[in-house]
N, C-alpha and C. Protein backbone atom coordinates (compact mmCIF):
# COMPACT_ATOMS: atom_id res chain seq x y z
N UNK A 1 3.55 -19.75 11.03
CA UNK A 1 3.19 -20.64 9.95
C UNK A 1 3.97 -20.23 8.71
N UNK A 2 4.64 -21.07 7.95
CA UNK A 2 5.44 -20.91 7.05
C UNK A 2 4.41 -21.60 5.88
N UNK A 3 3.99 -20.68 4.76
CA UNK A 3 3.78 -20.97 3.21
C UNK A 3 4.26 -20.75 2.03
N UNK A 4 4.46 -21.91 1.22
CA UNK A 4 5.04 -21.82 -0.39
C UNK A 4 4.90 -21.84 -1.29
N UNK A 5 4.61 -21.77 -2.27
CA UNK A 5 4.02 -22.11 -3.60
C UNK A 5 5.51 -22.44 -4.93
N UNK A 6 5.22 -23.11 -5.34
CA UNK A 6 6.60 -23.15 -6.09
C UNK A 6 6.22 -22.20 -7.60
N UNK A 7 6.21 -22.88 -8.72
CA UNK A 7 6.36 -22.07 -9.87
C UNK A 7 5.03 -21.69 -10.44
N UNK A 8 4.77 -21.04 -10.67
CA UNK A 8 3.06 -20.88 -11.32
C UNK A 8 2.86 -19.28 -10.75
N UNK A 9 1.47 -18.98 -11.29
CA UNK A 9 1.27 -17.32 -10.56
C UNK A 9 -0.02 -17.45 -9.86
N UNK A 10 0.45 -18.02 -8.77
CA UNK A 10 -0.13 -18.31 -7.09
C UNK A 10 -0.97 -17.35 -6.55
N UNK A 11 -2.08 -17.39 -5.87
CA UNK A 11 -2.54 -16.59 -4.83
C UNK A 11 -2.73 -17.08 -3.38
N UNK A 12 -2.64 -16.42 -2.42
CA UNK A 12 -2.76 -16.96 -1.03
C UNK A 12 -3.09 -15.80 -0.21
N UNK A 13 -4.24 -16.51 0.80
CA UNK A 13 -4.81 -15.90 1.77
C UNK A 13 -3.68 -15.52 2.85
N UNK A 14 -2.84 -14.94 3.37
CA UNK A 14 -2.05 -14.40 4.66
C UNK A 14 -2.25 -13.72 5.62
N UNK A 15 -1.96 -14.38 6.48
CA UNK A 15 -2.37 -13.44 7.56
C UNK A 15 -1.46 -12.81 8.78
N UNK A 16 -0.33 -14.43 8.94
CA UNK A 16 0.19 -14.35 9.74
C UNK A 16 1.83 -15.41 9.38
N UNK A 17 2.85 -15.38 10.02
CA UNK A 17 4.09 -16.19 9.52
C UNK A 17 4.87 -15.14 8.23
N UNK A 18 4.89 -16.99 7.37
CA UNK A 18 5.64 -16.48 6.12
C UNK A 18 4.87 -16.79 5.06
N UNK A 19 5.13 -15.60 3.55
CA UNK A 19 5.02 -16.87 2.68
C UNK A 19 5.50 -16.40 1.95
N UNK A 20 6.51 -17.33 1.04
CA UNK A 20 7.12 -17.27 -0.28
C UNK A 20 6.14 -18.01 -0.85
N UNK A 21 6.29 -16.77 -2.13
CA UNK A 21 5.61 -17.52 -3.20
C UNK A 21 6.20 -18.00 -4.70
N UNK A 22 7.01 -17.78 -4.69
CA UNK A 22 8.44 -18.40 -5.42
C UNK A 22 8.26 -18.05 -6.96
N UNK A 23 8.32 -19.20 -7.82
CA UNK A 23 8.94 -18.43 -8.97
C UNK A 23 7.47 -18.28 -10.36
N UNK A 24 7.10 -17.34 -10.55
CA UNK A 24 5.88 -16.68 -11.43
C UNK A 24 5.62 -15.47 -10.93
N UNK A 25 4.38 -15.11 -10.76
CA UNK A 25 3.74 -13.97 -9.88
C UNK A 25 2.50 -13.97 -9.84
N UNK A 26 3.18 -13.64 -7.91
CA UNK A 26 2.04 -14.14 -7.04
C UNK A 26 1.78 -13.18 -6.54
N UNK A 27 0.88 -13.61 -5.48
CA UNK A 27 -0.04 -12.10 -4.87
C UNK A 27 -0.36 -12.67 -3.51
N UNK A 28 -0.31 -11.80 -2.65
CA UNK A 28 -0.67 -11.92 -1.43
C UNK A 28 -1.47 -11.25 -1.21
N UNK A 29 -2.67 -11.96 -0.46
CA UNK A 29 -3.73 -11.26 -0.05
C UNK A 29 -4.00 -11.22 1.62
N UNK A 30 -3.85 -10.48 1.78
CA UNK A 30 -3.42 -10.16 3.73
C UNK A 30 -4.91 -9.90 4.62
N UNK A 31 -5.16 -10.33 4.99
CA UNK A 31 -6.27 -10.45 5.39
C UNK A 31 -5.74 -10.31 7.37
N UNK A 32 -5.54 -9.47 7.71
CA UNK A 32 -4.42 -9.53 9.03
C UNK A 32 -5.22 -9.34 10.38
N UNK A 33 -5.38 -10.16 11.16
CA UNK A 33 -5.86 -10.37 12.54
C UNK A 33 -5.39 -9.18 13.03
N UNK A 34 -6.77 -8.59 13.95
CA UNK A 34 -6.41 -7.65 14.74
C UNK A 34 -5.76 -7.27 15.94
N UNK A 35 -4.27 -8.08 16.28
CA UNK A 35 -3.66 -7.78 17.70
C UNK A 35 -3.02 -6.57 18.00
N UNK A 36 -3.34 -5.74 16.99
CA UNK A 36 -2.51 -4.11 17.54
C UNK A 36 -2.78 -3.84 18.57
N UNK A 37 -3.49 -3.58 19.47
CA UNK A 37 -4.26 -3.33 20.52
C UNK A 37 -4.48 -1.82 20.21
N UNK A 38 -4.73 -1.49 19.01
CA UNK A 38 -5.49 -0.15 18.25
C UNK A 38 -3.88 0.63 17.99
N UNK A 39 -2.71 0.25 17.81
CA UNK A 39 -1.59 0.10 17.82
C UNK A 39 -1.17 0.73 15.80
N UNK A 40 -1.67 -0.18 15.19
CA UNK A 40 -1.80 -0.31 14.03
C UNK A 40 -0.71 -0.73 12.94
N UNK A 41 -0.74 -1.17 11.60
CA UNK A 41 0.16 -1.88 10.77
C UNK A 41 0.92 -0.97 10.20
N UNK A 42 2.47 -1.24 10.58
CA UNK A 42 3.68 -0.32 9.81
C UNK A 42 3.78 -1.58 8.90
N UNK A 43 5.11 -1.20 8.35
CA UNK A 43 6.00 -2.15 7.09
C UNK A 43 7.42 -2.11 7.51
N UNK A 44 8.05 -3.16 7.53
CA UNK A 44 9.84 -2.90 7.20
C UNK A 44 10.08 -3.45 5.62
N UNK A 45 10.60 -2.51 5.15
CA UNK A 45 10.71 -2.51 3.53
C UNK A 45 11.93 -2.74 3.79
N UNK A 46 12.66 -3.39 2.76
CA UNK A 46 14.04 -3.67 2.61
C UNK A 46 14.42 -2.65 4.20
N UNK A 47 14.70 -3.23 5.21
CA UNK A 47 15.20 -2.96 6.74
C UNK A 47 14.56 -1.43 6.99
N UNK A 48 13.95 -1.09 6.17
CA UNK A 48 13.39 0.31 7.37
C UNK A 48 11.92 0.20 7.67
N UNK A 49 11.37 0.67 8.92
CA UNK A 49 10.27 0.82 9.29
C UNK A 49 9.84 1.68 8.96
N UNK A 50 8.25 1.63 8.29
CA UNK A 50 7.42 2.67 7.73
C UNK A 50 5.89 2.54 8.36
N UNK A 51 5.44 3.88 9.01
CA UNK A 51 4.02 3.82 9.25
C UNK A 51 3.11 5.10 8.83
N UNK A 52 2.14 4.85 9.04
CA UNK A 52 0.65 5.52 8.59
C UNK A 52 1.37 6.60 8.66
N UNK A 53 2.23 7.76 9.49
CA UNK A 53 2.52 8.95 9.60
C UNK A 53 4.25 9.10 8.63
N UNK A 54 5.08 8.24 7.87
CA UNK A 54 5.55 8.31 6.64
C UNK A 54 5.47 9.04 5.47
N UNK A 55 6.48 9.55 5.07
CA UNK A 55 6.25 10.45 3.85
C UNK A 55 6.39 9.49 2.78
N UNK A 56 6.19 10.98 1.85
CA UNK A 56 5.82 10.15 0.18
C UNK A 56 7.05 9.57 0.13
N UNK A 57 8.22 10.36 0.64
CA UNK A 57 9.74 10.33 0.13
C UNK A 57 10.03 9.18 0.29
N UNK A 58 9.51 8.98 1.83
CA UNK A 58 10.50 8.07 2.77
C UNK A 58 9.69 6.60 2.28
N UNK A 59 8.79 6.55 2.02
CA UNK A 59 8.46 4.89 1.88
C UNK A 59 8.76 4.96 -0.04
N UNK A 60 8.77 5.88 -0.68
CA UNK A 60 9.05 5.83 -2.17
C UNK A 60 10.48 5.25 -1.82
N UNK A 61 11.52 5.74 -0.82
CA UNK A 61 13.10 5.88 -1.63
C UNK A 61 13.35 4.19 -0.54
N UNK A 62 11.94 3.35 0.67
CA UNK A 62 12.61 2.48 1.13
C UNK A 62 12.21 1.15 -0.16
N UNK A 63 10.30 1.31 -0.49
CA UNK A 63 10.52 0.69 -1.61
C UNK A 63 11.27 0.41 -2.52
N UNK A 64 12.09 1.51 -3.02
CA UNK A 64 12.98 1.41 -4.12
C UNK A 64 14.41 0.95 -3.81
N UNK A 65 14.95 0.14 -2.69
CA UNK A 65 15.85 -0.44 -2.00
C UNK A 65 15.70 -2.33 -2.55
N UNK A 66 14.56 -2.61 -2.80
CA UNK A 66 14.01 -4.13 -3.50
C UNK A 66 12.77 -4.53 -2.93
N UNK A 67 12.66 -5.30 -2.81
CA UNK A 67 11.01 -6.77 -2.32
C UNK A 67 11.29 -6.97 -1.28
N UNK A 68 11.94 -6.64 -0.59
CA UNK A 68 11.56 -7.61 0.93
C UNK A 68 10.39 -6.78 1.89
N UNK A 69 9.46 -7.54 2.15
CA UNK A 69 7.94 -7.16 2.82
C UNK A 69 7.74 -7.44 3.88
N UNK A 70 7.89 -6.64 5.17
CA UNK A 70 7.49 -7.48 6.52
C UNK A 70 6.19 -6.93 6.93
N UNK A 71 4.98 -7.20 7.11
CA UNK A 71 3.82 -6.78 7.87
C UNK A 71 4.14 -6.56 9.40
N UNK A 72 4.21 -5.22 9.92
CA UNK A 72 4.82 -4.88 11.46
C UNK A 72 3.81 -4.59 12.52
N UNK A 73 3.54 -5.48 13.22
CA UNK A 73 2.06 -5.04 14.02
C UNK A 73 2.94 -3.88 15.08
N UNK A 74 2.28 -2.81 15.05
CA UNK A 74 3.15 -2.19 16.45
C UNK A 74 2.77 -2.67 17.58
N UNK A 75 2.12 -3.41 17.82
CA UNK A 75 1.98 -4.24 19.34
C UNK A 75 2.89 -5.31 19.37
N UNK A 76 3.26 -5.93 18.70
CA UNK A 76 3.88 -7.36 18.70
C UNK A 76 5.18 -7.35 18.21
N UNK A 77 5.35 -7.01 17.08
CA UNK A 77 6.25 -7.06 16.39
C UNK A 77 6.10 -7.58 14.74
N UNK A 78 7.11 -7.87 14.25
CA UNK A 78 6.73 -8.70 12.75
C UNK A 78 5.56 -9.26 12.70
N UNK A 79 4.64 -9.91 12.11
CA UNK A 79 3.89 -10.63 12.44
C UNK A 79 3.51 -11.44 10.80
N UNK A 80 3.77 -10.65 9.74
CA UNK A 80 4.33 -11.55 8.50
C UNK A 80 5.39 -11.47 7.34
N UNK A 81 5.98 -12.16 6.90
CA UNK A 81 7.01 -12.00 5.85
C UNK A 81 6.93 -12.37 4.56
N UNK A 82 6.98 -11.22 4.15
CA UNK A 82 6.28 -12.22 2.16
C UNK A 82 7.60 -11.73 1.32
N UNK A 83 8.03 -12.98 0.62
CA UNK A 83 9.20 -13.15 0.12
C UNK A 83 8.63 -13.48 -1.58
N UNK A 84 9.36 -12.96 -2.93
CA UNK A 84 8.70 -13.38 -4.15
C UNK A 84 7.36 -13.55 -4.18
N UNK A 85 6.91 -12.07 -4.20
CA UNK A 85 5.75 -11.96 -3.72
C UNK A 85 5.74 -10.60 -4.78
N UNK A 86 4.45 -10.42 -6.22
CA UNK A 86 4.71 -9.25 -7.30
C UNK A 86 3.29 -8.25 -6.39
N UNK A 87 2.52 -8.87 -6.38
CA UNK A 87 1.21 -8.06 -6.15
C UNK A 87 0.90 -8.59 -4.88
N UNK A 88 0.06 -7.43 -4.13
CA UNK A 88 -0.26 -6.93 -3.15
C UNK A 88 -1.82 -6.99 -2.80
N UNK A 89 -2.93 -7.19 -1.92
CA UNK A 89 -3.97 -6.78 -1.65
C UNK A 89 -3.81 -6.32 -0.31
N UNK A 90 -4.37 -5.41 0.34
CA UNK A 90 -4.43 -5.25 1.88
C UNK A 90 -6.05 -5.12 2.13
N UNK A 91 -6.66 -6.70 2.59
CA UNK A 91 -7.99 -6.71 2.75
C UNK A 91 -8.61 -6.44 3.64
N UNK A 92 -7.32 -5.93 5.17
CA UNK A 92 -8.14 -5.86 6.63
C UNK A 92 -7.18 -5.02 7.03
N UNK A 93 -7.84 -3.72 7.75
CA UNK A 93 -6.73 -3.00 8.58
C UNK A 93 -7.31 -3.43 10.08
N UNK A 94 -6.15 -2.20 10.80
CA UNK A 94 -6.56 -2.73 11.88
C UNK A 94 -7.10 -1.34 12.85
N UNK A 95 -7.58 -1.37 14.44
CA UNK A 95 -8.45 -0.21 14.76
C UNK A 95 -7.13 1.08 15.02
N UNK A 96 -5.71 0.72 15.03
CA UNK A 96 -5.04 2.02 14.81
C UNK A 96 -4.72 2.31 13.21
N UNK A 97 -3.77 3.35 13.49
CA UNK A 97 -3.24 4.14 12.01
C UNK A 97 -2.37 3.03 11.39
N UNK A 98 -2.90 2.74 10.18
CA UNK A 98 -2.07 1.49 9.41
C UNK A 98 -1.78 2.36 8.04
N UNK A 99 -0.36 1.57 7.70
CA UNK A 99 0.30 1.88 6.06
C UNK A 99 -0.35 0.76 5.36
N UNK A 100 -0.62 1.71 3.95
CA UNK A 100 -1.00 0.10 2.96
C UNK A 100 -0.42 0.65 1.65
N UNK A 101 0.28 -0.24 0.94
CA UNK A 101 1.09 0.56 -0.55
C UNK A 101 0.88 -0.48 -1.70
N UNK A 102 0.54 0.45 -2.81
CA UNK A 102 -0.15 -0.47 -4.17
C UNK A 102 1.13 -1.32 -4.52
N UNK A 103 0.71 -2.60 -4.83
CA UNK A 103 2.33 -3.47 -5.37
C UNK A 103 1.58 -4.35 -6.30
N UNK A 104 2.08 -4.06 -7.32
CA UNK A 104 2.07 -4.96 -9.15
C UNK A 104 0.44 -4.50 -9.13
N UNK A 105 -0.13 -5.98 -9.02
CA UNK A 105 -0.93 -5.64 -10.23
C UNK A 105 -2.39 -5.84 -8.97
N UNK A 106 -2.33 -5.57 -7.42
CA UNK A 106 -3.15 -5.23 -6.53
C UNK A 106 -4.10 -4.42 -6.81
N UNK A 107 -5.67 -5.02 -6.25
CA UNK A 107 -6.81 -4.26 -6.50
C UNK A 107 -7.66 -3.71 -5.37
N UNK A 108 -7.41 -3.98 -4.69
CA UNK A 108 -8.08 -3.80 -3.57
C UNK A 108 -7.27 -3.56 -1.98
N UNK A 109 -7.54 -2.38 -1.25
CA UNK A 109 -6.85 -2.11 -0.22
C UNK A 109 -7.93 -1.21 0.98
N UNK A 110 -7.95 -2.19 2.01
CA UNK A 110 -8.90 -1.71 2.76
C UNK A 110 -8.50 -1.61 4.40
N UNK A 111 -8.43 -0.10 4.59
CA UNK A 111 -8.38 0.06 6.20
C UNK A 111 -8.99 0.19 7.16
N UNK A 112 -9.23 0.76 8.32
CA UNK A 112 -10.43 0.52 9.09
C UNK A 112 -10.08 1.58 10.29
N UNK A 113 -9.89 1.18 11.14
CA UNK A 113 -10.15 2.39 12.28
C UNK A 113 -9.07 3.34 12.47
N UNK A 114 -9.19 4.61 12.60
CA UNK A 114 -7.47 5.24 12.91
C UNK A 114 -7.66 6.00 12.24
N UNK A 115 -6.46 6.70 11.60
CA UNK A 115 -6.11 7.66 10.77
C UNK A 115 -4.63 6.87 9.39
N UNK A 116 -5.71 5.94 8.33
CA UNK A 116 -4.63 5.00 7.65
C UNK A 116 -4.36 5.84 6.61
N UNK A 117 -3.05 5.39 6.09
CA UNK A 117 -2.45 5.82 4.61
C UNK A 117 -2.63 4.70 3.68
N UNK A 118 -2.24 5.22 2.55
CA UNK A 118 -2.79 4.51 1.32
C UNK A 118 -1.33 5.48 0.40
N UNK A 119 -0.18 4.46 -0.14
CA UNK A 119 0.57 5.20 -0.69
C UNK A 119 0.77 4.52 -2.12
N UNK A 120 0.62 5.09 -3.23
CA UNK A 120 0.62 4.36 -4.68
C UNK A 120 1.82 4.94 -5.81
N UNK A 121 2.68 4.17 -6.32
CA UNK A 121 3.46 4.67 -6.83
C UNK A 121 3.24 4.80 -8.92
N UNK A 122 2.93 5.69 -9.00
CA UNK A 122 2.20 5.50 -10.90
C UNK A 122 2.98 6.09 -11.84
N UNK A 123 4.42 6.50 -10.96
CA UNK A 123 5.11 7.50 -11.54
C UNK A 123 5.55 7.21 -12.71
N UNK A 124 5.85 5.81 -13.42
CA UNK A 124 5.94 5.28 -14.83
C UNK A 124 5.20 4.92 -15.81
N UNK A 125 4.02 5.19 -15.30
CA UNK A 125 2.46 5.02 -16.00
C UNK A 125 2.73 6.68 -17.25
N UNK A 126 2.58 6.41 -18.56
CA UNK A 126 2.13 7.68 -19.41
C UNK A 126 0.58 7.91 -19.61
N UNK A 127 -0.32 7.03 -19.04
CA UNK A 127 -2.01 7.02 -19.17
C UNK A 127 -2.34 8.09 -18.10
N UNK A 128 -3.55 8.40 -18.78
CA UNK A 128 -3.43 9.64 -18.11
C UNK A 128 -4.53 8.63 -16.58
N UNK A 129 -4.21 9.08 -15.39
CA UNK A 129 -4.55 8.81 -14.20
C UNK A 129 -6.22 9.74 -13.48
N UNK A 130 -6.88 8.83 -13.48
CA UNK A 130 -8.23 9.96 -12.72
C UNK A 130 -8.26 9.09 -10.94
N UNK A 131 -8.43 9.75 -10.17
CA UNK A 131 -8.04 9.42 -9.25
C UNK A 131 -9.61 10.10 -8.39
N UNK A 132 -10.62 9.33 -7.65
CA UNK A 132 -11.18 9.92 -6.83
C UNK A 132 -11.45 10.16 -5.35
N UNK A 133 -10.43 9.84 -4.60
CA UNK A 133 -10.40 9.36 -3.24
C UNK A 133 -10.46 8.13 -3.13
N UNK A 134 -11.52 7.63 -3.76
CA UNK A 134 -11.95 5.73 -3.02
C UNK A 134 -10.96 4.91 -4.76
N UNK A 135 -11.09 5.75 -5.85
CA UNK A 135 -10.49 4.59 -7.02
C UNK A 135 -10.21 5.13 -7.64
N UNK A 136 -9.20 4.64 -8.72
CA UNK A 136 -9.00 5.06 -10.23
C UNK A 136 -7.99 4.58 -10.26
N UNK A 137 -6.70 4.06 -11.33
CA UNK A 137 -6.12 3.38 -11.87
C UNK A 137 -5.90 1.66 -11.51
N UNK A 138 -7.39 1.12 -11.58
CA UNK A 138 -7.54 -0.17 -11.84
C UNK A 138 -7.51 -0.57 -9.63
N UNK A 139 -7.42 0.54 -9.28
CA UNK A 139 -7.25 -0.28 -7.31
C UNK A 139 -8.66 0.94 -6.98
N UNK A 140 -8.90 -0.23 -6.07
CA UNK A 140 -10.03 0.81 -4.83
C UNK A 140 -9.55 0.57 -3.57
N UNK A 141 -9.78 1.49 -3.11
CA UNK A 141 -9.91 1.71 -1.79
C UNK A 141 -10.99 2.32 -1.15
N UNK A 142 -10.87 1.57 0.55
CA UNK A 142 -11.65 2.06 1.66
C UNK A 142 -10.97 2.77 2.78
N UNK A 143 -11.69 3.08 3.59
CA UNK A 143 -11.62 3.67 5.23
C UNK A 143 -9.92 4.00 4.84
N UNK A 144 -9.40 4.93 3.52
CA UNK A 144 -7.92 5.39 3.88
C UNK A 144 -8.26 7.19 4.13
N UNK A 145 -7.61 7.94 5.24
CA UNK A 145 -7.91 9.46 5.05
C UNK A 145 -6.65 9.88 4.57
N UNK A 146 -5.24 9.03 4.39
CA UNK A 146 -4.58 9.80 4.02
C UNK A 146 -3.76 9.28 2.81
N UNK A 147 -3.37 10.02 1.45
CA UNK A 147 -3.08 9.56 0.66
C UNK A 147 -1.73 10.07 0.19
N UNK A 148 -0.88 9.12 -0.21
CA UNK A 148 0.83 9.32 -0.85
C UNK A 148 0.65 8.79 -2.14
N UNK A 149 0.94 9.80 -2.98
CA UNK A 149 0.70 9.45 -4.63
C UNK A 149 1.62 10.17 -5.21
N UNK A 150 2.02 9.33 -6.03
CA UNK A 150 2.90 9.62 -7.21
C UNK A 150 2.49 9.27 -8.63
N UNK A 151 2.48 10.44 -9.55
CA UNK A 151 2.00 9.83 -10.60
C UNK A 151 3.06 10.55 -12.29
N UNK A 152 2.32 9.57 -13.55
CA UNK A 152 3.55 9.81 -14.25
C UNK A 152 2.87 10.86 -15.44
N UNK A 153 3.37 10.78 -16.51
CA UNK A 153 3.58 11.96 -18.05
C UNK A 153 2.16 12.29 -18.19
N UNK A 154 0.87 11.43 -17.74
CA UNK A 154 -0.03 11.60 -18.21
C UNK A 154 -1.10 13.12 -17.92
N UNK A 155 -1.95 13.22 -18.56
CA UNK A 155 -2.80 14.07 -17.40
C UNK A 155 -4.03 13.76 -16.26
N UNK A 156 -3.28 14.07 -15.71
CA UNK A 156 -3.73 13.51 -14.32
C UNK A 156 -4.59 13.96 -13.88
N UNK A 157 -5.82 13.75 -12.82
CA UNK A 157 -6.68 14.10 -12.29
C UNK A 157 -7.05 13.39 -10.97
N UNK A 158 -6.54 14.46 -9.64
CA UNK A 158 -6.85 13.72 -8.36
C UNK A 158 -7.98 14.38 -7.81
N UNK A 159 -8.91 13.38 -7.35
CA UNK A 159 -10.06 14.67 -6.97
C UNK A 159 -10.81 13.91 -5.60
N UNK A 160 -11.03 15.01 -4.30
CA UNK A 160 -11.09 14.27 -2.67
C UNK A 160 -10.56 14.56 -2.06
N UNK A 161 -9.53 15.31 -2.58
CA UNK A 161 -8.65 15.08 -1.49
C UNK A 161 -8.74 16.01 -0.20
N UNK A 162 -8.35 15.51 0.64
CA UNK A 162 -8.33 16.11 2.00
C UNK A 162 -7.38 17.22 2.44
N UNK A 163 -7.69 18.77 2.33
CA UNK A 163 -6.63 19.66 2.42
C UNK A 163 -6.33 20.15 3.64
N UNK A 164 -5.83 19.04 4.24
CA UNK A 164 -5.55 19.31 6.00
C UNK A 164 -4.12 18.82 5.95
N UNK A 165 -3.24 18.43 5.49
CA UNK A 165 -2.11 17.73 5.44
C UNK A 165 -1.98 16.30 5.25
N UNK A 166 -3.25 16.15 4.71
CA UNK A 166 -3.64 14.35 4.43
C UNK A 166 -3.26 13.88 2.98
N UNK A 167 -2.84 14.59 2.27
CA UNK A 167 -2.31 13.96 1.26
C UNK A 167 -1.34 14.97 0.77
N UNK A 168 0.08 13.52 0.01
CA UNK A 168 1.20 14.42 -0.44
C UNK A 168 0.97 13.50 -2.17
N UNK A 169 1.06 14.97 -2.65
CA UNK A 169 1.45 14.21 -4.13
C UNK A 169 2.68 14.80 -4.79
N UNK A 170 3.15 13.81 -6.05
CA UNK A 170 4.32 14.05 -6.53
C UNK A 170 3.62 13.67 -8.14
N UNK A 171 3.03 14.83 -8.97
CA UNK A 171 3.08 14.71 -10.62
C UNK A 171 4.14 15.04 -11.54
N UNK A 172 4.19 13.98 -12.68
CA UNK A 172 5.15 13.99 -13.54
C UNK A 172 4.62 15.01 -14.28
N UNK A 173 4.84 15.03 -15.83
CA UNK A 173 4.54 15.88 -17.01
C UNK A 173 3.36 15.68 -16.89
N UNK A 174 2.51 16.57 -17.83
CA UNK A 174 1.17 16.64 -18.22
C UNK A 174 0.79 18.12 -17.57
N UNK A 175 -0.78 17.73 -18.00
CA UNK A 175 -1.68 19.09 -17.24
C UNK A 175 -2.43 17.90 -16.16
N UNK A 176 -1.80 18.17 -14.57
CA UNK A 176 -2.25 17.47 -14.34
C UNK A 176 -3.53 18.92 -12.93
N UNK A 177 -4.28 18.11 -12.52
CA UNK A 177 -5.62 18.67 -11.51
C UNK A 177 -5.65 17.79 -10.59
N UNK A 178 -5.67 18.71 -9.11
CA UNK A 178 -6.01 18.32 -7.68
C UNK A 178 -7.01 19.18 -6.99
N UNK A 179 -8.38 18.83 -6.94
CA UNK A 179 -9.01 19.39 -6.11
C UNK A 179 -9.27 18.49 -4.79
N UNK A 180 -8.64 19.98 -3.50
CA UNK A 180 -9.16 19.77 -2.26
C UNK A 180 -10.11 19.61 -1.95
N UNK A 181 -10.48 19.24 -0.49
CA UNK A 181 -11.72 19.75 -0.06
C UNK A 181 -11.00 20.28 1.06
N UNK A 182 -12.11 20.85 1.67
CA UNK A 182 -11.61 21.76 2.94
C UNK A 182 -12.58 21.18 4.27
């Protein structure tokens, strides 16, 4: 299924196909049928594949290549393409390990069975960032155990986190604080 929106700052339900959302900013809200067969949701970012087991590095340096968004079921293949597309929601994971990454001005990101990531990039933000596992800088999240964060000048505060190898962070300036748990 192919969807469009022309000029205005659009929202649309996605799930599956395409959708451009053309010229303003728009947001896709992914709401994605479960055919992984517990398989779970990667990304091809500008041509590379990224999943739940991805570093901070590697999905920071494919993001930063441009916008092109493919939703990658590992059972199937592609399964959506969002083109002029600023903000992001990820409202449904699926029962394997799925990637989900904060984009513009996205509030909500929710995974579900597996072992999912949750990767947010804040590194140009100077406010200072409080971060508690499930929320803090304006997004929540659910069912993610593993977290990729980057954050910027402010002082920062990440607190939840999982000290098993479940989360990588990258802080700018400040006094910033990470408490584990064990």
């Amino acid at each position: 299924t192919e969807f469009s929106t022309g000029d205005g700052n659009d929202t649309a339900n996605v799930s599956l196909g395409s959708y451009d959302g053309g010229i303003g900013s728009d947001t896709a809200d992914i709401e994605a049928a479960d055919t992984t067969s517990g398989n779970g949701f990667g990304w091809i970012l500008n041509g590379n594949y990224l999943g739940a087991g991805s570093s901070l590095a590697s999905v920071n340096s494919a993001l930063a290549l441009g916008s092109s968004y493919q939703l990658y079921n590992n059972a199937i293949g592609v399964q959506l393409t969002l083109s002029n597309v600023e903000n992001l929601n990820f409202l449904a994971g699926s029962a394997g390990n799925d990637l989900a990454f904060a984009l513009g001005t996205g509030t909500t990101y929710r995974g579900a069975g597996g072992i999912d990531t949750f990767y947010a990039d804040w590194s140009a933000s100077t406010a200072d960032i409080a971060w508690d596992g499930d929320s803090g800088n304006g997004i929540t999240t659910s069912n993610f155990e593993r977290f990729l964060l980057l954050s910027g000048s402010g002082n920062d505060v990440f607190g939840q986190l999982d000290d098993t190898g479940y989360a990588e962070l990258s802080t700018g300036g400040g006094n910033d604080v990470a408490t584990m748990n064990s």
